[in-house]
C-alpha atoms as a PDB file:
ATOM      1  CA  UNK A   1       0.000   0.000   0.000  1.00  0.00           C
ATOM      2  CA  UNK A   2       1.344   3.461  -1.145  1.00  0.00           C
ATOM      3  CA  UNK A   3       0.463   6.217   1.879  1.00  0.00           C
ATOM      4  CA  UNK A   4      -0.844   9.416   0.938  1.00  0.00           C
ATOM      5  CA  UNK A   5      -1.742  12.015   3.311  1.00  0.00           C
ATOM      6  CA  UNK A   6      -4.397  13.133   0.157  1.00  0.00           C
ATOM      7  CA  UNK A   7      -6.517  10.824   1.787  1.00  0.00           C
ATOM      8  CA  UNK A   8      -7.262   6.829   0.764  1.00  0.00           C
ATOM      9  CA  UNK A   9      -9.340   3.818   1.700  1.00  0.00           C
ATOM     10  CA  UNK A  10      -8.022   0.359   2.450  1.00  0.00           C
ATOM     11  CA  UNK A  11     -10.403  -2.545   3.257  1.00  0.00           C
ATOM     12  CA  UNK A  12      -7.983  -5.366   5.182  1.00  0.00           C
ATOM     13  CA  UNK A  13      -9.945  -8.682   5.452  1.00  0.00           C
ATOM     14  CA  UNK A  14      -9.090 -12.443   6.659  1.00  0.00           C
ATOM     15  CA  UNK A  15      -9.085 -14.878   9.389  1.00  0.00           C
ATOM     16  CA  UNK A  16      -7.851 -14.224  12.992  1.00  0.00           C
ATOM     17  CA  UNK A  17      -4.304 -13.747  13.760  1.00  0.00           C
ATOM     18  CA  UNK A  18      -3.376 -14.206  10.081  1.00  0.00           C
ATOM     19  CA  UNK A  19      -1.658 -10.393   9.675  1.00  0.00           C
ATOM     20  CA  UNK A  20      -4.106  -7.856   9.281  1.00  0.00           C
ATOM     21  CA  UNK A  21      -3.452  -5.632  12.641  1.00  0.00           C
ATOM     22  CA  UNK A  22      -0.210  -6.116  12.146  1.00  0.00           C
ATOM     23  CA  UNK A  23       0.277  -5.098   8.324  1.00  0.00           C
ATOM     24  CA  UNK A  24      -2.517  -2.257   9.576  1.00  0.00           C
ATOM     25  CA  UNK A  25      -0.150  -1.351  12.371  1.00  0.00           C
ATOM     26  CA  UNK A  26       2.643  -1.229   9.632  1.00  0.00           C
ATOM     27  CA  UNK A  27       0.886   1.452   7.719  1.00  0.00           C
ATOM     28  CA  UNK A  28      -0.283   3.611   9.941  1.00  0.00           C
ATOM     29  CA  UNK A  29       3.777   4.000  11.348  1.00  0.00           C
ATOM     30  CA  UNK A  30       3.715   6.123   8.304  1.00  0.00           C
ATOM     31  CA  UNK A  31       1.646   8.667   9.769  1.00  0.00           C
ATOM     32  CA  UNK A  32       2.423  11.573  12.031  1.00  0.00           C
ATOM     33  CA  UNK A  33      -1.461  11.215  13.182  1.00  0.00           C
ATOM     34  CA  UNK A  34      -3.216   8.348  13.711  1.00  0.00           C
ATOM     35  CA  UNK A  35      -6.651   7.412  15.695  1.00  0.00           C
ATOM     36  CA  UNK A  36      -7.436   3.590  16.206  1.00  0.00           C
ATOM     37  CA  UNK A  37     -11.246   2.151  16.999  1.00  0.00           C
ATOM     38  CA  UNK A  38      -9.061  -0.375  19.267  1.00  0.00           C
ATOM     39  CA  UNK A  39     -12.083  -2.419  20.426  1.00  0.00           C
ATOM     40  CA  UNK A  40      -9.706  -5.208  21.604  1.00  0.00           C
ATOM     41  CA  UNK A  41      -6.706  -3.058  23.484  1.00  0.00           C
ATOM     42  CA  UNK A  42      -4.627  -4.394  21.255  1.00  0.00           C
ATOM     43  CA  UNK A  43      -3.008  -0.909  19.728  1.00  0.00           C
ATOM     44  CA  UNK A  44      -1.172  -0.152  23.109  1.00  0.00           C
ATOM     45  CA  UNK A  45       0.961  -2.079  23.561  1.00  0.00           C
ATOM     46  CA  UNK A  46       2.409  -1.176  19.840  1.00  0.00           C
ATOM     47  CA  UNK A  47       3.484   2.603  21.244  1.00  0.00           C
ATOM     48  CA  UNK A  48       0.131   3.978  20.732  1.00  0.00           C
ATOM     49  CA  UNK A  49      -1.637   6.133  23.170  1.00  0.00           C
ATOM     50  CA  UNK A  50      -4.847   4.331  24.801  1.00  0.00           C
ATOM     51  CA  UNK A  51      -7.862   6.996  25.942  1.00  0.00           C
ATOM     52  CA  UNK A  52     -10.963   5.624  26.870  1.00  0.00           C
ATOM     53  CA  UNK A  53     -14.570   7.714  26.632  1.00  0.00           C
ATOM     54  CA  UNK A  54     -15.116  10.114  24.343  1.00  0.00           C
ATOM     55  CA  UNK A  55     -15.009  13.203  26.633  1.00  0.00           C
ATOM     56  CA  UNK A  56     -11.266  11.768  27.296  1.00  0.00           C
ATOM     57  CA  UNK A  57     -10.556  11.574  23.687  1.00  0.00           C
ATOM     58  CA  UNK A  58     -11.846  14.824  22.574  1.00  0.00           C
ATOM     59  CA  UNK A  59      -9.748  16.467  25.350  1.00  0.00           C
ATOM     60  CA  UNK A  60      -6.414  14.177  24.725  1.00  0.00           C
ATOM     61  CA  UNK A  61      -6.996  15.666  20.729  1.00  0.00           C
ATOM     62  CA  UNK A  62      -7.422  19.420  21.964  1.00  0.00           C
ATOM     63  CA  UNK A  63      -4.188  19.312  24.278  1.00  0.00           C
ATOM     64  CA  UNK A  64      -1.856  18.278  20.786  1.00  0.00           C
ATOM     65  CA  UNK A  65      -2.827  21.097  18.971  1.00  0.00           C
ATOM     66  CA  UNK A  66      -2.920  19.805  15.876  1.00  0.00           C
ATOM     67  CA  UNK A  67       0.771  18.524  16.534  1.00  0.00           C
ATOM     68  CA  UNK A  68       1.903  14.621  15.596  1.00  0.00           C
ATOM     69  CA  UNK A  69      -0.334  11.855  18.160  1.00  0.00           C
ATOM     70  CA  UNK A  70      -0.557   7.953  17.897  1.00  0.00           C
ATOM     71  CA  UNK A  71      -4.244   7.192  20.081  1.00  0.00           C
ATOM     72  CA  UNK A  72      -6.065   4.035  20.811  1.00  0.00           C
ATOM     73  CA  UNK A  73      -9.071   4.843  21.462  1.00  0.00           C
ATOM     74  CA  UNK A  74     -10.673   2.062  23.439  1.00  0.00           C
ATOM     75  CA  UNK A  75     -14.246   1.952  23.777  1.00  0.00           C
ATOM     76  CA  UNK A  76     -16.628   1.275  26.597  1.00  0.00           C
ATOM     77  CA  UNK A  77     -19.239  -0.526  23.797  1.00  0.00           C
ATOM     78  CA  UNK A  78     -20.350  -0.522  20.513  1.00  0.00           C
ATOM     79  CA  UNK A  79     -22.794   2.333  20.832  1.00  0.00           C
ATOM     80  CA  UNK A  80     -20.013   4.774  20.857  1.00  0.00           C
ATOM     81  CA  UNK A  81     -19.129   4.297  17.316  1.00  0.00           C
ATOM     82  CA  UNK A  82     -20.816   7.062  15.811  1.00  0.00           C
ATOM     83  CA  UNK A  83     -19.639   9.474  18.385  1.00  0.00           C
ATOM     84  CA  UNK A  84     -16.062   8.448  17.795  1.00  0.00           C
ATOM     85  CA  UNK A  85     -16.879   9.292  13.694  1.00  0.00           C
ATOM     86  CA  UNK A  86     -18.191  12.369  14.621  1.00  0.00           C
ATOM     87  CA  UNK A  87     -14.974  13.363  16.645  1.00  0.00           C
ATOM     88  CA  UNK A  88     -12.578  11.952  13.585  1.00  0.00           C
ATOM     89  CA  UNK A  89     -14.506  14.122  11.051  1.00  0.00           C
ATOM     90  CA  UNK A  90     -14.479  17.087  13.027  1.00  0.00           C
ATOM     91  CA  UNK A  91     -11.065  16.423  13.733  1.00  0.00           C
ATOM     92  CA  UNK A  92      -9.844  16.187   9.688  1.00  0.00           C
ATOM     93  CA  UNK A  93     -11.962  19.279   9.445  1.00  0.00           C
ATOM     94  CA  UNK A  94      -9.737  21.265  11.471  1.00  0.00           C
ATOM     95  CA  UNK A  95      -6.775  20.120  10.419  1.00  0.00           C
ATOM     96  CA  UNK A  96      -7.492  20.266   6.664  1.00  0.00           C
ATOM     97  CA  UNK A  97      -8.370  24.620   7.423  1.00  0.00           C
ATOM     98  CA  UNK A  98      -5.359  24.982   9.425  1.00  0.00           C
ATOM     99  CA  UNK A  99      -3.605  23.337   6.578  1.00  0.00           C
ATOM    100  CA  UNK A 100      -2.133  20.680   7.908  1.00  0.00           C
ATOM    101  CA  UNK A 101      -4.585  17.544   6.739  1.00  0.00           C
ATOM    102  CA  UNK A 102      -3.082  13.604   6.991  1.00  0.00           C
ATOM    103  CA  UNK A 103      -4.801  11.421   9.491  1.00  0.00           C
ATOM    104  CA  UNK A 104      -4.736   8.242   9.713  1.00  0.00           C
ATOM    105  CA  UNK A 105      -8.097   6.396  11.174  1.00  0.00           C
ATOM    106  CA  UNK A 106      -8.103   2.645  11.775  1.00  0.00           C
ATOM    107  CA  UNK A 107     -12.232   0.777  12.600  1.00  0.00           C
ATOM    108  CA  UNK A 108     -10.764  -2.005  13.607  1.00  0.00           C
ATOM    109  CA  UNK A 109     -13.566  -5.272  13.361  1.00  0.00           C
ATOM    110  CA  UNK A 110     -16.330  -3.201  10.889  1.00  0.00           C
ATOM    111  CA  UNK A 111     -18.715  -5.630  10.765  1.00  0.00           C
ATOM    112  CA  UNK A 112     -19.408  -5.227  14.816  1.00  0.00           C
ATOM    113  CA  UNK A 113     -20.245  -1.715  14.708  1.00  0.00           C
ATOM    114  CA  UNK A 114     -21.635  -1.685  10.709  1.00  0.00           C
ATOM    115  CA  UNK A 115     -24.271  -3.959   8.645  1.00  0.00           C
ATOM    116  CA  UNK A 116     -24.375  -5.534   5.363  1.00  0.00           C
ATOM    117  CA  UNK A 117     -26.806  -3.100   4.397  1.00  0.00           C
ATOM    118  CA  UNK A 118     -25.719   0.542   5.823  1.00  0.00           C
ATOM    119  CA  UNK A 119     -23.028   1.746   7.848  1.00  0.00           C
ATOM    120  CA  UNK A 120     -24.064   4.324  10.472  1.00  0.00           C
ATOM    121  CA  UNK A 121     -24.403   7.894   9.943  1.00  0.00           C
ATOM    122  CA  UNK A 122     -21.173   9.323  10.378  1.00  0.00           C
ATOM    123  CA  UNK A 123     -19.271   6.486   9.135  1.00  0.00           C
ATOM    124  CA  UNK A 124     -21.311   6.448   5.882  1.00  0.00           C
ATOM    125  CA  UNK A 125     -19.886  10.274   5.800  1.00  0.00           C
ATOM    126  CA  UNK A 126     -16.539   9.256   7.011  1.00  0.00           C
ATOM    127  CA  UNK A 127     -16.326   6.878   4.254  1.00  0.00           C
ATOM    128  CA  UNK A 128     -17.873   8.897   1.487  1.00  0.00           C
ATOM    129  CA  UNK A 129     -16.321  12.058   2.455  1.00  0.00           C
ATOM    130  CA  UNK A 130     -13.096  11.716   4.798  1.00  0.00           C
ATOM    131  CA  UNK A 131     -10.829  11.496   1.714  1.00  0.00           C
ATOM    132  CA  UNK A 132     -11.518  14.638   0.982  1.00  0.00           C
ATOM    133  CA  UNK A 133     -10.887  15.661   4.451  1.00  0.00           C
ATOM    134  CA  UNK A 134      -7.227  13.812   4.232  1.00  0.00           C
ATOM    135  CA  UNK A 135      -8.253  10.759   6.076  1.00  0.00           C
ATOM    136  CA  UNK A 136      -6.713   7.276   5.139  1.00  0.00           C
ATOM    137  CA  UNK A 137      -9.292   4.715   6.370  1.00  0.00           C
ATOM    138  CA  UNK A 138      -8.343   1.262   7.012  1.00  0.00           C
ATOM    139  CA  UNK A 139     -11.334  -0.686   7.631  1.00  0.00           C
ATOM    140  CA  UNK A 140     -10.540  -4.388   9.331  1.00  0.00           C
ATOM    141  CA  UNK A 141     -12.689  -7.365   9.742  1.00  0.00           C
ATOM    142  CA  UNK A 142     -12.706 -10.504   9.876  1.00  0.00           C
ATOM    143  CA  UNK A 143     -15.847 -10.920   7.974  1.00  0.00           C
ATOM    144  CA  UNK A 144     -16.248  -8.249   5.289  1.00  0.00           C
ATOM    145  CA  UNK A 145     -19.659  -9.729   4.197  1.00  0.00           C
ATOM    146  CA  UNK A 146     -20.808  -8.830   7.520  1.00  0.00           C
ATOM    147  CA  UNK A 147     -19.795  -5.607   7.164  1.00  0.00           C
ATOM    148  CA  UNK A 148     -20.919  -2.022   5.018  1.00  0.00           C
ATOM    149  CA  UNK A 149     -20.475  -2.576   1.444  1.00  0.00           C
ATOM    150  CA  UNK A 150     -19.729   1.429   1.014  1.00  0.00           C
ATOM    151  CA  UNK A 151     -15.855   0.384   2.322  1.00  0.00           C
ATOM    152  CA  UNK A 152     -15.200  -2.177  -0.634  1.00  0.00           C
ATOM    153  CA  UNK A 153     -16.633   0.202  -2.982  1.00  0.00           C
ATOM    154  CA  UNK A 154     -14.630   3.022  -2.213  1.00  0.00           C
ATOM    155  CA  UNK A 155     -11.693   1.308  -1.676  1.00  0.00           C
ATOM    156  CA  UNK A 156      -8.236   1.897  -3.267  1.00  0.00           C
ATOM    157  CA  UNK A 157      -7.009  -1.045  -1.673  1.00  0.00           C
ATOM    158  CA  UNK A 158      -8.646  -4.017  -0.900  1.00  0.00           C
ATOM    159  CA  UNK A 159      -6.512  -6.712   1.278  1.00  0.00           C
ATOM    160  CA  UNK A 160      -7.412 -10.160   1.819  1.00  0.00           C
ATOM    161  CA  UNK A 161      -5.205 -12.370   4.037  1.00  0.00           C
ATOM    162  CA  UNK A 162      -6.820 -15.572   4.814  1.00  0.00           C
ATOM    163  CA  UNK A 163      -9.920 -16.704   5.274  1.00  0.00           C
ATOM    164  CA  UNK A 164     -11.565 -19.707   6.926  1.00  0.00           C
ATOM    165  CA  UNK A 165     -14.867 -20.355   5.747  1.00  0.00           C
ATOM    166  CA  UNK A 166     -14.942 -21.458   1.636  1.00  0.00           C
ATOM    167  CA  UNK A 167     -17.515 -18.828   1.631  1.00  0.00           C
ATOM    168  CA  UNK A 168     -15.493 -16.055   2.491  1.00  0.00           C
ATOM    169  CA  UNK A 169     -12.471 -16.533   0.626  1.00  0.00           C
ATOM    170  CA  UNK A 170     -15.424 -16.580  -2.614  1.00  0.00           C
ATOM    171  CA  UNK A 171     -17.147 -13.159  -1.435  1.00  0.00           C
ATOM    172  CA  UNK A 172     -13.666 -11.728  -1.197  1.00  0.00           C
ATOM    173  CA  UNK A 173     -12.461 -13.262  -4.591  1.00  0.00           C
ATOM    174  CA  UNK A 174     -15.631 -11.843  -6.422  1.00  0.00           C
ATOM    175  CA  UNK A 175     -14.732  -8.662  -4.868  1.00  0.00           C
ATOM    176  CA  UNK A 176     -10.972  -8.574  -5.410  1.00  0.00           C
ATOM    177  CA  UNK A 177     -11.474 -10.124  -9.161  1.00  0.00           C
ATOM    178  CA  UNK A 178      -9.863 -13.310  -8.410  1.00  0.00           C
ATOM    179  CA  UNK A 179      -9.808 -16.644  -7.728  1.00  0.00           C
ATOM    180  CA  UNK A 180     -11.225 -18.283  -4.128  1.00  0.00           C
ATOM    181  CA  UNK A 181      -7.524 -20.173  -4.740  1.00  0.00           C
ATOM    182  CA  UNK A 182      -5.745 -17.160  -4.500  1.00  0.00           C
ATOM    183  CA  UNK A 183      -7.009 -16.537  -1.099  1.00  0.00           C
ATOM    184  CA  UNK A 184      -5.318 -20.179   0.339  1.00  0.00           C
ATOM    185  CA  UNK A 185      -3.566 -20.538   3.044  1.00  0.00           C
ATOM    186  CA  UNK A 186       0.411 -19.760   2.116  1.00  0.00           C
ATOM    187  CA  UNK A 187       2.122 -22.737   3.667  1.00  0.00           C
END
């Protein structure tokens, strides 16, 4: 994946514990701002920044002034979602009119806090519209048919490690333009 602090979409798909945190994690290092949905605490203990409620993370975001941060922002539940959106698109905003846009956002397990059939308000902006804010988006599941189909549309990259079920690694090869094959285990 090329980075681009213009503002991209990557989709990251597979099985657990087959990469994509990691290769996510990868990414993101080439960043000076990043903001993880780190529903498992697992982002911490890579170097970045945990803050838990949303109060706490709209204060932590005030107090670096628009200078480089690494958060994981680690939610009480599912129903904060949209708030946390709402924070990361107000967030761009700023950034973008002080002229200094490139922020990366990682949703880490999409189809938890999305559905097959429409993503949530704000995410359905931040995924329409946060390019043009300077966001690079790297959605993550393990289950991408599970999860908003706006993500694979818009995508510039689509990533597909591994997948379990014969089903998935199908849905993923129709979307990718491949082969179910292609989506094997590596041995």
């Amino acid at each position: 994946m090329q980075i681009s602090n213009e503002g991209q979409l990557s989709v990251i798909c597979g099985a657990s514990r087959n990469g994509k945190s990691a290769l996510t994690l990868q990414a993101i290092q080439e960043f000076s701002r990043a903001l993880v949905w780190d529903v498992d605490d697992e982002y911490q203990e890579n170097g970045l920044k945990p803050v838990r409620g949303i109060k706490n993370l709209t204060n932590e975001l005030i107090k670096t002034g628009g200078k480089p941060f690494k958060i994981a922002y680690i939610p009480g539940g599912l129903g904060e979602f949209d708030r946390f959106c709402q924070v990361v698109l107000s967030l761009a905003d700023d950034l973008k009119q002080a002229g200094n846009p490139g922020l990366a956002v990682v949703v880490e397990e999409t189809a938890d806090v999305t559905s097959p059939s429409k993503a949530p308000a704000n995410y359905r902006i931040l995924i329409g519209r946060g390019m043009k804010r300077g966001i690079s988006l790297f959605c993550v599941t393990q289950r991408p048919s599970e999860s908003d189909k706006t993500s694979l549309g818009n995508a510039k990259y689509l990533v597909s490690f591994y997948m379990t079920r014969a089903a998935d690694r199908e849905y993923m090869a129709r979307e990718i333009g491949c082969t179910a094959e292609d989506i094997e285990p590596v041995e």
